[in-house]
N, C-alpha and C. Protein backbone atom coordinates (compact mmCIF):
# COMPACT_ATOMS: atom_id res chain seq x y z
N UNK A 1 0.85 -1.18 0.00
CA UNK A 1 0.00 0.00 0.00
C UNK A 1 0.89 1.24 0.00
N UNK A 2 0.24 2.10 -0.68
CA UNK A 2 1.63 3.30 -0.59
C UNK A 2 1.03 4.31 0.26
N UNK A 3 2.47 4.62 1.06
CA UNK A 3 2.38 5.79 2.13
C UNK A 3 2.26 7.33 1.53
N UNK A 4 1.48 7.76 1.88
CA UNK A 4 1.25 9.33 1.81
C UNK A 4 1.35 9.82 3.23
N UNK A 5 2.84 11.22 3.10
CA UNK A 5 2.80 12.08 4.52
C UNK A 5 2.12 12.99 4.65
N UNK A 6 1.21 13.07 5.43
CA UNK A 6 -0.08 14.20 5.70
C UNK A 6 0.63 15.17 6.27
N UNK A 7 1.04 16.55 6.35
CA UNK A 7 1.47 17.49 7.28
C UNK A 7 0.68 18.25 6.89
N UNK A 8 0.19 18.90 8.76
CA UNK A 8 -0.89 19.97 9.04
C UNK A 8 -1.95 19.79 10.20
N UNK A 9 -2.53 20.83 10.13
CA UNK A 9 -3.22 20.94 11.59
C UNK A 9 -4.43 19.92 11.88
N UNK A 10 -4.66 19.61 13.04
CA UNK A 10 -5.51 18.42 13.44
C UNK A 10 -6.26 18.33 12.24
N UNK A 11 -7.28 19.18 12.29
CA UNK A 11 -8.42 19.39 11.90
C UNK A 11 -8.40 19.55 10.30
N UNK A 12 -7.44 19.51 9.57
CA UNK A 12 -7.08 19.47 8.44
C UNK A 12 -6.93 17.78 8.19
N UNK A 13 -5.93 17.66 9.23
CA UNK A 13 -5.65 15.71 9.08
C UNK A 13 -6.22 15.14 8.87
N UNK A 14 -7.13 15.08 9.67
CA UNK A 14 -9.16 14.44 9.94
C UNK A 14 -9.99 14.62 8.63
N UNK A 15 -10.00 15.82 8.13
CA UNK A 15 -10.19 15.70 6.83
C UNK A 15 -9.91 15.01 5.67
N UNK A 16 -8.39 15.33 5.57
CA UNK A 16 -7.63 14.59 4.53
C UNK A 16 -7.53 12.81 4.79
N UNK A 17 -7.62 12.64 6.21
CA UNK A 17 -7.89 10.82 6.62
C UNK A 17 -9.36 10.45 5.90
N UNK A 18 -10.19 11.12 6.57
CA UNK A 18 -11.86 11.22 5.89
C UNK A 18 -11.71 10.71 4.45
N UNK A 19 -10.93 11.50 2.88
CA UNK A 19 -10.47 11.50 2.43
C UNK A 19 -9.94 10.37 1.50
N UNK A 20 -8.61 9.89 2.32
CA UNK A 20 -7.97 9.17 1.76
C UNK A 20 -7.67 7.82 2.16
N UNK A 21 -7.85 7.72 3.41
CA UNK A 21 -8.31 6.41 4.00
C UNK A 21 -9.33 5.73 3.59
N UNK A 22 -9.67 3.59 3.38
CA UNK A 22 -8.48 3.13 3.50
C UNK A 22 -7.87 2.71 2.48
N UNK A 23 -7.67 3.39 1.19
CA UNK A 23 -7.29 3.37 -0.02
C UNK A 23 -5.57 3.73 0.22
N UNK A 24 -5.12 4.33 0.94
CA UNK A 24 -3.84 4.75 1.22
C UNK A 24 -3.76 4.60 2.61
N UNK A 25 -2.11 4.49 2.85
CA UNK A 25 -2.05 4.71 4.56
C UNK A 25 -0.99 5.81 4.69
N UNK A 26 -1.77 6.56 5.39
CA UNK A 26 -1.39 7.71 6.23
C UNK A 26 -0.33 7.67 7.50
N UNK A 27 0.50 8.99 7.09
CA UNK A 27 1.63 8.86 8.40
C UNK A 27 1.06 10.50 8.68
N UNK A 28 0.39 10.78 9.63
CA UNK A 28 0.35 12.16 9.68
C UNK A 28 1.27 12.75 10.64
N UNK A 29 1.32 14.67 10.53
CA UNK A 29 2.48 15.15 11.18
C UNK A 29 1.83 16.64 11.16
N UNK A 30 2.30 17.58 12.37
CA UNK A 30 1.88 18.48 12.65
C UNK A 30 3.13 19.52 12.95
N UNK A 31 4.52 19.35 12.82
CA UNK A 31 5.06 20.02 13.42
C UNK A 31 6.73 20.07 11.60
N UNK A 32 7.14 20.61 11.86
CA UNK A 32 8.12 20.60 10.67
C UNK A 32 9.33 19.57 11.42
N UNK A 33 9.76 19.58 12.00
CA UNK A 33 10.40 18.60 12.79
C UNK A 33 10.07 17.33 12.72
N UNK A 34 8.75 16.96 12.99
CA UNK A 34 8.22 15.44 12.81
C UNK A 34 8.12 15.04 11.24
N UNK A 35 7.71 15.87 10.64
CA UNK A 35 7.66 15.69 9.04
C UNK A 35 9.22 15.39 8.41
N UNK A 36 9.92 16.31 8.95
CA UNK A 36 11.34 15.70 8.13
C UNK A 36 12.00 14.45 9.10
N UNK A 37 11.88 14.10 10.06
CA UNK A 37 11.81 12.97 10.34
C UNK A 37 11.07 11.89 9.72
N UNK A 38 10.19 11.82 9.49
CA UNK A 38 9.42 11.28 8.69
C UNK A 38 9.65 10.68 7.35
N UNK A 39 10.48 11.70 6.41
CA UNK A 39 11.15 11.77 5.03
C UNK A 39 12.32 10.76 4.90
N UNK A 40 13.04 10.18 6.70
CA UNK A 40 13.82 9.22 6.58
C UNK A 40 13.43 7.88 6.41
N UNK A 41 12.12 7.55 6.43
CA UNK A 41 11.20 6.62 5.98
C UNK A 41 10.79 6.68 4.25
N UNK A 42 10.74 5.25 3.91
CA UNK A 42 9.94 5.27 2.48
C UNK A 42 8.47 6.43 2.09
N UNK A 43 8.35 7.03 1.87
CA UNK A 43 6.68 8.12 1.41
C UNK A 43 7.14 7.95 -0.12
N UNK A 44 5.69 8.06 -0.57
CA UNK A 44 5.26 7.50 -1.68
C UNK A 44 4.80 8.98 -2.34
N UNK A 45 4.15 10.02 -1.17
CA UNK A 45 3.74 10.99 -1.73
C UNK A 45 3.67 12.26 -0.59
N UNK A 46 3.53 13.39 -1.05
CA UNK A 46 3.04 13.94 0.24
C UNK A 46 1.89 15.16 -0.10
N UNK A 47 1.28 15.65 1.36
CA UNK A 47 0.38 16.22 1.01
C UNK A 47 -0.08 17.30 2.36
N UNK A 48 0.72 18.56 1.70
CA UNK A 48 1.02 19.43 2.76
C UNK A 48 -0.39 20.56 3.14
N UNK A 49 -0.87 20.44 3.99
CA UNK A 49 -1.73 22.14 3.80
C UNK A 49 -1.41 23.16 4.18
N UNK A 50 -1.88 24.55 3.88
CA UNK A 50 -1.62 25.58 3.84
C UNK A 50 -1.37 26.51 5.05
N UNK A 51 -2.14 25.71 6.16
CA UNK A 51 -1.35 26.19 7.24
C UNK A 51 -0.64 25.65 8.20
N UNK A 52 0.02 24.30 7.58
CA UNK A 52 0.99 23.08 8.24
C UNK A 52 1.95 23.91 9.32
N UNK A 53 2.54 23.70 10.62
CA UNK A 53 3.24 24.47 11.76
C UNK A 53 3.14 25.48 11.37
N UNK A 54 2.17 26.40 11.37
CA UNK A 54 2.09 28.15 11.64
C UNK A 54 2.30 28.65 9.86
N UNK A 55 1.94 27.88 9.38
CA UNK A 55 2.20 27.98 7.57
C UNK A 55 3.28 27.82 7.21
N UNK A 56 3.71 27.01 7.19
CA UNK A 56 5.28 26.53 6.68
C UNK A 56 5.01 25.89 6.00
N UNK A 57 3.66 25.49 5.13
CA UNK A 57 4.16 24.41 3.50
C UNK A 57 5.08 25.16 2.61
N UNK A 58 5.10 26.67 2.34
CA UNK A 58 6.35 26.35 1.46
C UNK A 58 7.79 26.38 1.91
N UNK A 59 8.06 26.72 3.16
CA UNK A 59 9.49 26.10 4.10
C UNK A 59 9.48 24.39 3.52
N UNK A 60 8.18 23.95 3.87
CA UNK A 60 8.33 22.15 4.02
C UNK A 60 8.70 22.01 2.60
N UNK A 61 7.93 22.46 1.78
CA UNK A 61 8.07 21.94 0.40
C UNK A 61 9.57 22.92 -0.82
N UNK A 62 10.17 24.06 -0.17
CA UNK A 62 11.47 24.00 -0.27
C UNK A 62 12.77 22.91 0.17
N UNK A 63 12.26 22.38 1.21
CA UNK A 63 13.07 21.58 1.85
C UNK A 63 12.68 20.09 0.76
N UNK A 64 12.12 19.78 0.88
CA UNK A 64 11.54 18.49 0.40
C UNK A 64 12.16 18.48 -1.37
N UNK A 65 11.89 19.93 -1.81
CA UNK A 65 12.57 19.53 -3.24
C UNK A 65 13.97 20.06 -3.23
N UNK A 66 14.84 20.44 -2.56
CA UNK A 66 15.98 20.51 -1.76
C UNK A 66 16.92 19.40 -2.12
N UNK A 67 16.24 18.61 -1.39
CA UNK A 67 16.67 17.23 -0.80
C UNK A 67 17.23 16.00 -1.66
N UNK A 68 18.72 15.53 -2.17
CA UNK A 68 18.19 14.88 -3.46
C UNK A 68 17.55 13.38 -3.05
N UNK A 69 17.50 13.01 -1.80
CA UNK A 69 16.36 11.49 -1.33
C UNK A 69 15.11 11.85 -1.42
N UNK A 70 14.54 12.94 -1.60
CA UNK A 70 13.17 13.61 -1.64
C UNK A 70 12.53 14.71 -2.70
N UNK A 71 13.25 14.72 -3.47
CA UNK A 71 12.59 15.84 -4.51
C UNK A 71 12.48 15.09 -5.51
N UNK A 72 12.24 13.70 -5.60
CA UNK A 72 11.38 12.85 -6.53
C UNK A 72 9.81 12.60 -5.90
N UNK A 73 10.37 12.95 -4.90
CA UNK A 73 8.42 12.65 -4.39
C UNK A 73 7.24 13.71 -4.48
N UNK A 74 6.29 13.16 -4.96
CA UNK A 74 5.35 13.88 -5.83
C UNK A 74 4.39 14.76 -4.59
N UNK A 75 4.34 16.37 -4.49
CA UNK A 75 4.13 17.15 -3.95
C UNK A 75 2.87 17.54 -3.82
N UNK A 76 1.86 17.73 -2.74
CA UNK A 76 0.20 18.01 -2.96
C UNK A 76 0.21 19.51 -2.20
N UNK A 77 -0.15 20.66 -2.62
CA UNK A 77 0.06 21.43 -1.60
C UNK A 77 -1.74 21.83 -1.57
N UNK A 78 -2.71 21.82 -0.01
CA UNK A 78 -3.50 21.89 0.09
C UNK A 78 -4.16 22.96 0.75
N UNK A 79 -5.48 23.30 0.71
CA UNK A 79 -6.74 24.05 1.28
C UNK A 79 -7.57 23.11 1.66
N UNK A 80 -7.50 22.78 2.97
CA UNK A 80 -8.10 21.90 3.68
C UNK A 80 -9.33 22.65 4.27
N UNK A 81 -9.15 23.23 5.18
CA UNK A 81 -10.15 23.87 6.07
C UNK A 81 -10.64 25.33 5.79
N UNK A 82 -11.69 26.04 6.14
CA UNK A 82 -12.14 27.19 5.79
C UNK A 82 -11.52 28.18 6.81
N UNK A 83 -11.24 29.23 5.79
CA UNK A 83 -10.23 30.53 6.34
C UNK A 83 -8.69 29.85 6.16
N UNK A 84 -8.03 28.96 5.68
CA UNK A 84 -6.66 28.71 6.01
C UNK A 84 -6.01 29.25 4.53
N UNK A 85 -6.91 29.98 4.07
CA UNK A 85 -6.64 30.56 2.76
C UNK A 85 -7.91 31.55 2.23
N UNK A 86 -7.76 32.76 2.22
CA UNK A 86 -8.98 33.67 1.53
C UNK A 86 -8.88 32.91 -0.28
N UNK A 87 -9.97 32.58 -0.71
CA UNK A 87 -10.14 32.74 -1.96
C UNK A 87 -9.43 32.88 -2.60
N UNK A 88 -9.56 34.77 -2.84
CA UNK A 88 -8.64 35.57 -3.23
C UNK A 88 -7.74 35.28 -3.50
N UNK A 89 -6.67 35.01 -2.71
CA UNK A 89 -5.15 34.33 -2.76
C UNK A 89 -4.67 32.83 -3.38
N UNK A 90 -6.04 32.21 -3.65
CA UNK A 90 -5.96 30.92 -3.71
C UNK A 90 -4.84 30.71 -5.64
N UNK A 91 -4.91 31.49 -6.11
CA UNK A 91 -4.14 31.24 -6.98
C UNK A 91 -2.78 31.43 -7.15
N UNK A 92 -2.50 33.11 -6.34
CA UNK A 92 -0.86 33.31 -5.89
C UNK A 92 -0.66 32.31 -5.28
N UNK A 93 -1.18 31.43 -4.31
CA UNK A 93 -0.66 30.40 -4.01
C UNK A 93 0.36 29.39 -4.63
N UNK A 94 -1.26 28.50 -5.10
CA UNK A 94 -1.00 28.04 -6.31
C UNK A 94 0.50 28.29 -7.14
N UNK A 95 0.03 29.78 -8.03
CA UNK A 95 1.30 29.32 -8.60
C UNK A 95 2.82 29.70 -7.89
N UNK A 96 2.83 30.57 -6.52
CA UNK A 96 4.05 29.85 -5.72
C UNK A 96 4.52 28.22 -5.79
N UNK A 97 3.52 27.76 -5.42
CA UNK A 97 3.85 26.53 -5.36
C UNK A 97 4.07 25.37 -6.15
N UNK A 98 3.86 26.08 -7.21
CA UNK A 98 4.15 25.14 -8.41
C UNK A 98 5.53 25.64 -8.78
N UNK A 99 5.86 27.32 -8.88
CA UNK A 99 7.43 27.25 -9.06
C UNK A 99 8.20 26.65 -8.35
N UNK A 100 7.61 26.60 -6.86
CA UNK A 100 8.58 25.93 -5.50
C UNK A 100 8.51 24.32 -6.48
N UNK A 101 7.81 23.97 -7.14
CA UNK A 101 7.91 22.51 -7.45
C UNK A 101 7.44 21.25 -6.96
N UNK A 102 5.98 22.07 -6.11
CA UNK A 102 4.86 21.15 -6.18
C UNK A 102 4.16 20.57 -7.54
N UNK A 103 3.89 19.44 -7.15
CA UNK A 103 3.00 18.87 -8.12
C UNK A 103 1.54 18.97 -8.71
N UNK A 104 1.26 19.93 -7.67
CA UNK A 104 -0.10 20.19 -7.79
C UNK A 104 -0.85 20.94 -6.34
N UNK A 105 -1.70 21.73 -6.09
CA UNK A 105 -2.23 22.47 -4.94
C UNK A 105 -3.48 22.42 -5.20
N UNK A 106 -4.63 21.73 -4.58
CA UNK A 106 -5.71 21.77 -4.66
C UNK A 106 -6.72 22.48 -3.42
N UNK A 107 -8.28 22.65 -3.76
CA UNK A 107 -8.21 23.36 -2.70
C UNK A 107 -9.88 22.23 -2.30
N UNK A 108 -9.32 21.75 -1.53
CA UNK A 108 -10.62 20.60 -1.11
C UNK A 108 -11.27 21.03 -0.50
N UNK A 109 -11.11 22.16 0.51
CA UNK A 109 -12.52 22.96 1.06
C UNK A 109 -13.55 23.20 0.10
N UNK A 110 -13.15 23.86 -0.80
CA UNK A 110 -14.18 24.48 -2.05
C UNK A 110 -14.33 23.46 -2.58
N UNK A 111 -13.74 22.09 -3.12
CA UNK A 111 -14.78 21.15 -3.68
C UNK A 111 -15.96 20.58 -2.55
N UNK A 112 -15.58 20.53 -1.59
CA UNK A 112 -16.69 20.26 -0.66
C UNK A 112 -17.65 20.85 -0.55
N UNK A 113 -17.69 22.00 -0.60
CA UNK A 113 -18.60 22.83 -0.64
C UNK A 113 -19.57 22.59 -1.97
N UNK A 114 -18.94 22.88 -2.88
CA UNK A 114 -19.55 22.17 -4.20
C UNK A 114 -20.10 21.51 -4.86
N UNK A 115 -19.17 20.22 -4.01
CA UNK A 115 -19.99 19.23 -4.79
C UNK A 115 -20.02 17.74 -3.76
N UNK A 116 -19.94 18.37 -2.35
CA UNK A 116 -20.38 17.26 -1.30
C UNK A 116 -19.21 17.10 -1.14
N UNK A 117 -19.05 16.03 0.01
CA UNK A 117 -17.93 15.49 0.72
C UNK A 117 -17.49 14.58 -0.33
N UNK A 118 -18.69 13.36 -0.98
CA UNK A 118 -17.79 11.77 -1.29
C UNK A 118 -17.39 12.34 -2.50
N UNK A 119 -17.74 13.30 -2.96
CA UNK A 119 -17.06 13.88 -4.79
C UNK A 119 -16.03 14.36 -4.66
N UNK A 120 -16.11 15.23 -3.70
CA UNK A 120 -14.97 15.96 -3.30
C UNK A 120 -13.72 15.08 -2.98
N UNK A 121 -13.84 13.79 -1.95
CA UNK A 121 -12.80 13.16 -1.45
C UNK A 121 -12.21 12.57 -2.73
N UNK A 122 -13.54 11.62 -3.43
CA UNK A 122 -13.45 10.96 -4.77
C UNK A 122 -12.04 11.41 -5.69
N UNK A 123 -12.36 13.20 -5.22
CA UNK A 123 -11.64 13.70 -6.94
C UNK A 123 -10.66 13.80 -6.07
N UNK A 124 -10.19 13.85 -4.76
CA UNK A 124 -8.94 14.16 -4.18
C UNK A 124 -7.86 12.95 -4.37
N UNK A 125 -8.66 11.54 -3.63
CA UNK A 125 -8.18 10.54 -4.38
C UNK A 125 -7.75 9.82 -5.80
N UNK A 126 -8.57 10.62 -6.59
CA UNK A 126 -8.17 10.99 -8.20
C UNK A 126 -7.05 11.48 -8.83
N UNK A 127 -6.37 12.05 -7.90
CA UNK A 127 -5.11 13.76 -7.47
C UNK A 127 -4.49 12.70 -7.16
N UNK A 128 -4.64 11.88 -5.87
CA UNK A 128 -3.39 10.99 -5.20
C UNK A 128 -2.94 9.86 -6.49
N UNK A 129 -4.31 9.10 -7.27
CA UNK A 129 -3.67 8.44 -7.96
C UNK A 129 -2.75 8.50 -8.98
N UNK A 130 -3.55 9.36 -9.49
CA UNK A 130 -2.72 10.34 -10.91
C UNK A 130 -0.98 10.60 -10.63
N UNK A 131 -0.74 10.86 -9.56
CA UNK A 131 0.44 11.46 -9.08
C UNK A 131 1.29 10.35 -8.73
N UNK A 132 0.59 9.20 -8.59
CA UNK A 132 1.21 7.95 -7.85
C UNK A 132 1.04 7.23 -9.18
């Protein structure tokens, strides 16, 4: 089964487990410290949100494509929860994070909203496979 590293706040985790569980297994992580610990283990993928330790996905995901044991691994940078990103911003994001050399930044709050939870998770797991 392939590992995906979740980094980010509880309540983001819970989501993204909701999500992606039990189609994948999850190593989750809340702190930038536990996450690059983490990276000394096999991950298959990862999948950072936007306000991972005090907003450090793009610290995490500089580091991660940094790294030459880790900048083959395929990058999710996320909008998990409501307010952890205005709208607005949702595209400067974005394309930060695609120059940083993510693989992709989705924003799963707003598909939820949209188009329900199981579509929403559906197409997130759609994202994990594609990438995997």
């Amino acid at each position: 089964m392939k590992k995906i590293l979740v980094a980010g706040k509880k309540q983001a985790q819970e989501i993204l487990r909701n999500a992606l569980e039990p189609e994948f297994n999850l190593t989750v992580c809340d702190s930038m410290e536990q996450a690059k610990l983490e990276l000394c283990r096999p991950v298959n993928l990862i999948v950072c949100t936007v306000l991972f330790d005090g907003s450090r996905m793009f610290e995490f995901l500089r580091h991660v494509k940094s790294m030459p044991g880790t900048q083959t691994i395929p990058f999710v940078g996320a909008r998990a929860i409501k307010g952890a990103l205005p709208l607005h911003e949702f595209d400067t994001a974005r394309t930060a994070a695609k120059l940083l050399g993510a693989d992709e930044f989705v924003d799963l709050c707003s598909w939820i909203e949209d188009m329900g939870e199981q579509q929403a998770f559906e197409r997130m797991r759609g994202t994990v496979r594609r990438l995997l």
